[in-house]
Protein backbone atom coordinates (compact mmCIF):
# COMPACT_ATOMS: atom_id res chain seq x y z
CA UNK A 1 32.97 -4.22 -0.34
CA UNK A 2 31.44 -7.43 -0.73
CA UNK A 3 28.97 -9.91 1.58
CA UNK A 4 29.91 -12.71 4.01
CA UNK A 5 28.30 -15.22 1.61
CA UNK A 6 29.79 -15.34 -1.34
CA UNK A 7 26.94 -12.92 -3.52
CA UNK A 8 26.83 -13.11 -7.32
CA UNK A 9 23.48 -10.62 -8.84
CA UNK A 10 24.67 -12.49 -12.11
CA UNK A 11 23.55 -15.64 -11.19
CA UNK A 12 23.41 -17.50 -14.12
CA UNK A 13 25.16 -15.14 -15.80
CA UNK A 14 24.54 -11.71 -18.05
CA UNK A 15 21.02 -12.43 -19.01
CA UNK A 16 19.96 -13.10 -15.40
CA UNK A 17 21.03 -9.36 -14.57
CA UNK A 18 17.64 -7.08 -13.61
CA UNK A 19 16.87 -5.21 -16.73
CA UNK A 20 16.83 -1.64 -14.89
CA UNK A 21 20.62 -2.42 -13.91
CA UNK A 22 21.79 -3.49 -16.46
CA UNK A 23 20.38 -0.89 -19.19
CA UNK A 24 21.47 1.66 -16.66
CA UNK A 25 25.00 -0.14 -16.77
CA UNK A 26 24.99 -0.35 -20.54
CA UNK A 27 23.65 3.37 -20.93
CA UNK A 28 25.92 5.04 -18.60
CA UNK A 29 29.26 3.35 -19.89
CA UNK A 30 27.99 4.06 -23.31
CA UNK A 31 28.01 7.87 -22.18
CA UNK A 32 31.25 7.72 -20.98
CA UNK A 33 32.71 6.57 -23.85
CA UNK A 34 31.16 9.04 -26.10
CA UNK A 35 31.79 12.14 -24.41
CA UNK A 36 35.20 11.32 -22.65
CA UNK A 37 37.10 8.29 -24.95
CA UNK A 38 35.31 9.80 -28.58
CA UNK A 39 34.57 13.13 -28.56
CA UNK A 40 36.88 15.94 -28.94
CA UNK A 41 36.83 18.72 -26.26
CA UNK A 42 34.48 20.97 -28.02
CA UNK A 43 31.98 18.40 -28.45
CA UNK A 44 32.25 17.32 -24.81
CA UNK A 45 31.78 20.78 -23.44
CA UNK A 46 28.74 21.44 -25.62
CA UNK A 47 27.44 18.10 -23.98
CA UNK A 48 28.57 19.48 -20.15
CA UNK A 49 26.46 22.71 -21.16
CA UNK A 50 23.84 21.22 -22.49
CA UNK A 51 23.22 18.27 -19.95
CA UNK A 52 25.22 18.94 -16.76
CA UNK A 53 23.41 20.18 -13.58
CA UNK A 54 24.15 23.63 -13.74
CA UNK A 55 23.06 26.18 -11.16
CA UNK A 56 19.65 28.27 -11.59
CA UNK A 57 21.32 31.17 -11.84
CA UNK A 58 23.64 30.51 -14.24
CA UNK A 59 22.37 31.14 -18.00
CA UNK A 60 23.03 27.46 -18.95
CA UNK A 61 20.20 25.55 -16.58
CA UNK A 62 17.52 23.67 -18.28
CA UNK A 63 15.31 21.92 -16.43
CA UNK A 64 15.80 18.38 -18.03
CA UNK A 65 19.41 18.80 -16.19
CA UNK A 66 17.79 17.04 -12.95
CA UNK A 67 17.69 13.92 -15.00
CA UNK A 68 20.16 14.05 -17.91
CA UNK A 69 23.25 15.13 -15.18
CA UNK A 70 23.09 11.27 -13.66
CA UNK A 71 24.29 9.51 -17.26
CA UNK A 72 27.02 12.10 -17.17
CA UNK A 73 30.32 11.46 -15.39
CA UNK A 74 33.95 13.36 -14.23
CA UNK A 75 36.12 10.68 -15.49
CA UNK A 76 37.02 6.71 -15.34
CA UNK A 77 37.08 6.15 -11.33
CA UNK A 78 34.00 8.11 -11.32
CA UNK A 79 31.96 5.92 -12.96
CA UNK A 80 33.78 2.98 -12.02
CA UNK A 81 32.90 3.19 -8.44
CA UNK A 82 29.26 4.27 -9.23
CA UNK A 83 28.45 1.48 -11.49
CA UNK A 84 30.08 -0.66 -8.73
CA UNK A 85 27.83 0.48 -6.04
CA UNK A 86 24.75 0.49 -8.72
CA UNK A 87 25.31 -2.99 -9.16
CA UNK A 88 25.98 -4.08 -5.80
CA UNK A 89 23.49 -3.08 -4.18
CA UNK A 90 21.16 -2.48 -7.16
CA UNK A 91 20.70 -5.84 -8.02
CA UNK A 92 18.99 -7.26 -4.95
CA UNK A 93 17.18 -4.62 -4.87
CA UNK A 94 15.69 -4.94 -8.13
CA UNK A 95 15.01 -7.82 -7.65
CA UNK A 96 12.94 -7.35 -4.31
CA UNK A 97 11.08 -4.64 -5.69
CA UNK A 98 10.72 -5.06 -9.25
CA UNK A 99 11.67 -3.24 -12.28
CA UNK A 100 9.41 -0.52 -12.10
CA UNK A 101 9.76 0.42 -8.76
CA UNK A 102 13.24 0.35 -9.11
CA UNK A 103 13.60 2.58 -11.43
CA UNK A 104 11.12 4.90 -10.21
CA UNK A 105 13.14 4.87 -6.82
CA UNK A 106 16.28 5.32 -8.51
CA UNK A 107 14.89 8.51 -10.87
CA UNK A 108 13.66 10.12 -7.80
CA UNK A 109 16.32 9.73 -5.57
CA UNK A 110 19.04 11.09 -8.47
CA UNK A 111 16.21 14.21 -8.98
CA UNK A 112 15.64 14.86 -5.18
CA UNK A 113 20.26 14.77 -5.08
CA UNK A 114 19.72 16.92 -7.81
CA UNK A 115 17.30 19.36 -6.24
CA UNK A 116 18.77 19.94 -2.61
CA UNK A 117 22.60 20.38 -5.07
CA UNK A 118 20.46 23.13 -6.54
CA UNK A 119 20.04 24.94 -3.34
CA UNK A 120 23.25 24.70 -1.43
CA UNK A 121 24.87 25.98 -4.49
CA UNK A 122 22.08 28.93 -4.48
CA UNK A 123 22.88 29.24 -1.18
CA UNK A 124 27.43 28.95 -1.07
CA UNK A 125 27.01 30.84 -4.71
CA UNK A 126 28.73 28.00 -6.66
CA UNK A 127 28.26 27.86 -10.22
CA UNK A 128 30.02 24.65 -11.26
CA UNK A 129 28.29 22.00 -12.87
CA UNK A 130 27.32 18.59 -11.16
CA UNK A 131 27.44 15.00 -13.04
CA UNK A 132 27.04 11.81 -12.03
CA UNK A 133 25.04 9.34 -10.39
CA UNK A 134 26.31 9.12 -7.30
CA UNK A 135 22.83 10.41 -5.60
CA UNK A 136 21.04 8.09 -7.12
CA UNK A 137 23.14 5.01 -6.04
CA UNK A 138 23.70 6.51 -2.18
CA UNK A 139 19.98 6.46 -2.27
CA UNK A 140 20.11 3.22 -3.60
CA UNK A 141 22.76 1.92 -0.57
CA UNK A 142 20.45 3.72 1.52
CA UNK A 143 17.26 1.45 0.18
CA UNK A 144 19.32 -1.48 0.84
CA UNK A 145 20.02 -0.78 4.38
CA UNK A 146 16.28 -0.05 4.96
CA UNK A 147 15.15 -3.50 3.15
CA UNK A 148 18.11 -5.69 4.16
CA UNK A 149 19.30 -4.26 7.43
CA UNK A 150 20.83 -7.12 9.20
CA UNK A 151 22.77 -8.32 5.60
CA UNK A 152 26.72 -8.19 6.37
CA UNK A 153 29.15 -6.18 4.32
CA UNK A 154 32.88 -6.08 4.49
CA UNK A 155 33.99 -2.46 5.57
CA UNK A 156 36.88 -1.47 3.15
CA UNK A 157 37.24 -5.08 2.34
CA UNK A 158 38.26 -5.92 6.02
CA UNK A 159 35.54 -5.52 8.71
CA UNK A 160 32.10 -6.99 8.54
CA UNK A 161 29.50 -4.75 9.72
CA UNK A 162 25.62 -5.01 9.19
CA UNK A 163 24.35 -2.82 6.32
CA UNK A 164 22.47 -0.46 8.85
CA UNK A 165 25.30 0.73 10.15
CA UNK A 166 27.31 0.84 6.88
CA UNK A 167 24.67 3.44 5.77
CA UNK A 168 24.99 5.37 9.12
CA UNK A 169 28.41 5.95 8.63
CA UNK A 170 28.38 6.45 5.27
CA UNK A 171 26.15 9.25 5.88
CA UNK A 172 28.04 10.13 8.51
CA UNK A 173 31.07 10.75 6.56
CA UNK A 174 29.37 12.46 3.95
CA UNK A 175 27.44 14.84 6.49
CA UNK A 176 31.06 15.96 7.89
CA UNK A 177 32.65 15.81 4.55
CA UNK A 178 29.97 18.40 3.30
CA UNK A 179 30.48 20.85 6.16
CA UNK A 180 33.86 20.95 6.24
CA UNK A 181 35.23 20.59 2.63
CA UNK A 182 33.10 23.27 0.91
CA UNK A 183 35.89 23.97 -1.54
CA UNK A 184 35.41 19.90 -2.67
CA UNK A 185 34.43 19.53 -5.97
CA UNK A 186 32.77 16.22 -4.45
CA UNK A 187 28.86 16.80 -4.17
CA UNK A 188 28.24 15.40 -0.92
CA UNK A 189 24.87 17.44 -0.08
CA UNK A 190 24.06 15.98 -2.84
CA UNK A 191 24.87 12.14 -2.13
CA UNK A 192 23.16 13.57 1.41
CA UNK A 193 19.78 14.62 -0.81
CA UNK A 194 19.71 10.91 -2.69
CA UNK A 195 19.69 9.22 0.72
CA UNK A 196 16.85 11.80 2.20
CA UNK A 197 14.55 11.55 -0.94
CA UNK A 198 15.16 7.46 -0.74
CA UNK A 199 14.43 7.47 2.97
CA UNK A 200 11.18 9.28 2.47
CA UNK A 201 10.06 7.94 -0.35
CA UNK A 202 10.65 4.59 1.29
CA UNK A 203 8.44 5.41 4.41
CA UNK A 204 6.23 6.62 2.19
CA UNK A 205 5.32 3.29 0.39
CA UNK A 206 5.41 1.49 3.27
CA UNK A 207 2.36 3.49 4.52
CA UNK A 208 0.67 2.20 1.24
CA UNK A 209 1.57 5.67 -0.88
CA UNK A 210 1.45 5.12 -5.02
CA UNK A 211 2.81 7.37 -7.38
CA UNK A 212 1.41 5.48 -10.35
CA UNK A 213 -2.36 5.70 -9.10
CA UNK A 214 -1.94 9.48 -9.15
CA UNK A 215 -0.75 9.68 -12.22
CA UNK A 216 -3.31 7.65 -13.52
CA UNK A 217 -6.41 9.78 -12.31
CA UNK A 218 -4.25 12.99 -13.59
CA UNK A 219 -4.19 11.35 -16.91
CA UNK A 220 -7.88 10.04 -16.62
CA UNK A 221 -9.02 13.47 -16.04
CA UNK A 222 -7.14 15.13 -19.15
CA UNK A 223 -8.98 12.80 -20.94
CA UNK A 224 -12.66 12.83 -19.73
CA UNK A 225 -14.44 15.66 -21.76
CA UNK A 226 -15.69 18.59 -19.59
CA UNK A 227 -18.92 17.73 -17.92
CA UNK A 228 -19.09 14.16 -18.68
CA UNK A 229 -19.90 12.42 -15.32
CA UNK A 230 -16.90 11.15 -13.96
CA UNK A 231 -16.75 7.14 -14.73
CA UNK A 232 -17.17 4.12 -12.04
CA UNK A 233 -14.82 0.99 -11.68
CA UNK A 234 -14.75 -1.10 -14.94
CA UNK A 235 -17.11 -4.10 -13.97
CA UNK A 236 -15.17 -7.77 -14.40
CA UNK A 237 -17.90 -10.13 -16.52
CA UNK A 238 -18.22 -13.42 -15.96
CA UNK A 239 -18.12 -16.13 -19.31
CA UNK A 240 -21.41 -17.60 -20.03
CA UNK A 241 -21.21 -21.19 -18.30
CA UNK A 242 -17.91 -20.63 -16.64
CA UNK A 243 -18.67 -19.13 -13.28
CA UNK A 244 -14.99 -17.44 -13.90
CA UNK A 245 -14.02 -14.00 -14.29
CA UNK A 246 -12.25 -13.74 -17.96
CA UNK A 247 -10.15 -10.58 -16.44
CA UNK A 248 -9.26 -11.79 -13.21
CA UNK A 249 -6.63 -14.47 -11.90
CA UNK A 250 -7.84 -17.24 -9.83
CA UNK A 251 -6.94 -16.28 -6.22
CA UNK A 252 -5.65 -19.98 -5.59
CA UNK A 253 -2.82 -18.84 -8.62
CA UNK A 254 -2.09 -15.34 -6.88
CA UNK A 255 -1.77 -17.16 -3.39
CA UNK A 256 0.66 -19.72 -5.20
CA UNK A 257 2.67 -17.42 -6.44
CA UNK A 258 2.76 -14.73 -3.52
CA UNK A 259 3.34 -17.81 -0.63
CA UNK A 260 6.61 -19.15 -3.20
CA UNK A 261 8.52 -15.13 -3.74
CA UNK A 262 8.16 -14.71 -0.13
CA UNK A 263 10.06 -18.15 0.49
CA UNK A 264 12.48 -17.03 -2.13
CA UNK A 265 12.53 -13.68 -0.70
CA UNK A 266 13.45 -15.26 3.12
CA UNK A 267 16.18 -17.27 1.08
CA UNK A 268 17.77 -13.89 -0.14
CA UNK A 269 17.66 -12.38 2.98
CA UNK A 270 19.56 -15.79 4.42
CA UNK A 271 21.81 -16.79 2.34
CA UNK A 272 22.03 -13.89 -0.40
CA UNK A 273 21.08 -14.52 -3.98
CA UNK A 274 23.92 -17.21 -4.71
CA UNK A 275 22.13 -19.19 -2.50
CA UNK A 276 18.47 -19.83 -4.97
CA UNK A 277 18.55 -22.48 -7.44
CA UNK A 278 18.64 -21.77 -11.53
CA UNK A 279 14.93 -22.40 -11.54
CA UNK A 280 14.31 -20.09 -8.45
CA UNK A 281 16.01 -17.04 -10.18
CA UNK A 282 14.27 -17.51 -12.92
CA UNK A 283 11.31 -17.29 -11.30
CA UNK A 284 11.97 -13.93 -9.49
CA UNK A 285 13.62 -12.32 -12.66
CA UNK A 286 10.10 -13.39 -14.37
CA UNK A 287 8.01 -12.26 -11.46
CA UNK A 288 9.87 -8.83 -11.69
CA UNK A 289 9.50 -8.06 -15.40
CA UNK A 290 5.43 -8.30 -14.21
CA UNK A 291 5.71 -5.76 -11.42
């Protein structure tokens, strides 16, 4: 798979990476070298036991399984392919969103594959163990569709084809893989559950929906002492002779800097990322560590 335009999410090279992707890159390999190039069998399936996906009614689920399961993989062309996919379609991504969304999109997505693997194998009675990340990055490819639906990808290398339709029949295929190879050890309900979680999740930020401000009034009200009256919006003070708020950025620097990543941002979605300047990516890579 790779774009018309020549793409490269390195840019200037290794440093210009997104930070999400390329920890996730670095901690995932570092996984797989531990428990399937290092470790001795025993070790490996105390690991699998421990931090595989196993199902609820098996003795060995824990619920930190929905997370730990993703850094876990079946072998080399496992991982190869999902890193692959994590990084090509990560990277823009990342880079559109910011870091924290990111990986707040990715977490989800790999939880919500994790969740709906849960039932169908309450449901078919399988007790095998899932690993990998390969609901989190479908829900990534999904993502990309959604934000960059008109980009062009090569088809198995050969046939270009607008990333909308790459995800439809990607789905596609995994839809009619999952009801007619049941006896696959390949989770595709599961790649079917990161796309789902990412397409909702998706919607539901577009509508203006914010995880984070939830979770900030949850933690707000753990910490407010029962019956203290419940605390207004910080006021922003002025300095003495300034006529300035000492908290708040002038709206002339905001508007400076939202007017220049949304002419970056119609760059991208021209000519790809190989097409900004040095300066340009450094720009968005700074902008993104702020989000």
């Amino acid at each position: 798979m790779s774009y018309r335009e020549p793409y490269n999410p390195f840019g200037g090279g290794f440093t210009y990476m997104p930070p999400v992707i390329k920890n996730l890159l670095i901690i995932n390999v570092a996984v797989f070298i531990i428990t399937d190039i290092l470790a001795i069998r025993e070790v490996r399936n105390y690991i699998l036991m421990l931090f595989a996906l196993w199902g609820v009614d098996t003795p060995y689920f824990w619920p930190w399984q929905l997370v730990s399961y993703m850094f876990l993989h079946g072998g080399f062309f496992h991982i190869l392919f999902n890193m692959f996919g994590l990084w090509m379609f990560g990277v823009e991504l990342e880079n559109y969103w910011g870091s924290k969304r990111f990986l707040s999109f990715y977490l989800i997505t790999g939880i919500g594959a994790g969740v709906i693997q849960l039932i169908v194998q309450a449901l078919s009675g399988s007790g095998a163990p899932t690993v990998g990340a390969s609901g989190a990055v479908y829900g990534v490819l999904l993502a990309f569709g959604m934000m960059f639906p008109n980009r062009i990808i090569f088809f198995s290398f050969l046939i270009p084809i607008q990333a909308k339709y790459f995800v439809i029949i990607y789905g596609a295929i995994e839809l009619v893989s999952g009801l007619t190879r049941s006896g696959s050890n390949v989770a595709h309900f599961a790649h079917l559950g990161g796309m789902l979680f990412g397409f909702f999740l998706i919607k539901y930020w577009q509508k203006g929906g914010d995880f984070s401000r939830w979770w900030k009034q949850f933690i707000a009200s753990v910490n407010q002492p029962a019956g203290a009256p419940k605390k207004g919006p910080t006021p922003i003070y002025n300095m003495p002779g300034t006529g300035k708020s000492d908290t708040k950025p002038s709206s002339g620097e905001a508007k400076s800097d939202a007017q220049r990543l949304d002419e970056i941002l119609d760059k991208i979605a021209e000519g790809g990322y190989a097409a900004l300047t040095a300066e340009e990516k450094e720009f968005l890579f700074t902008y993104s560590r702020k989000r």
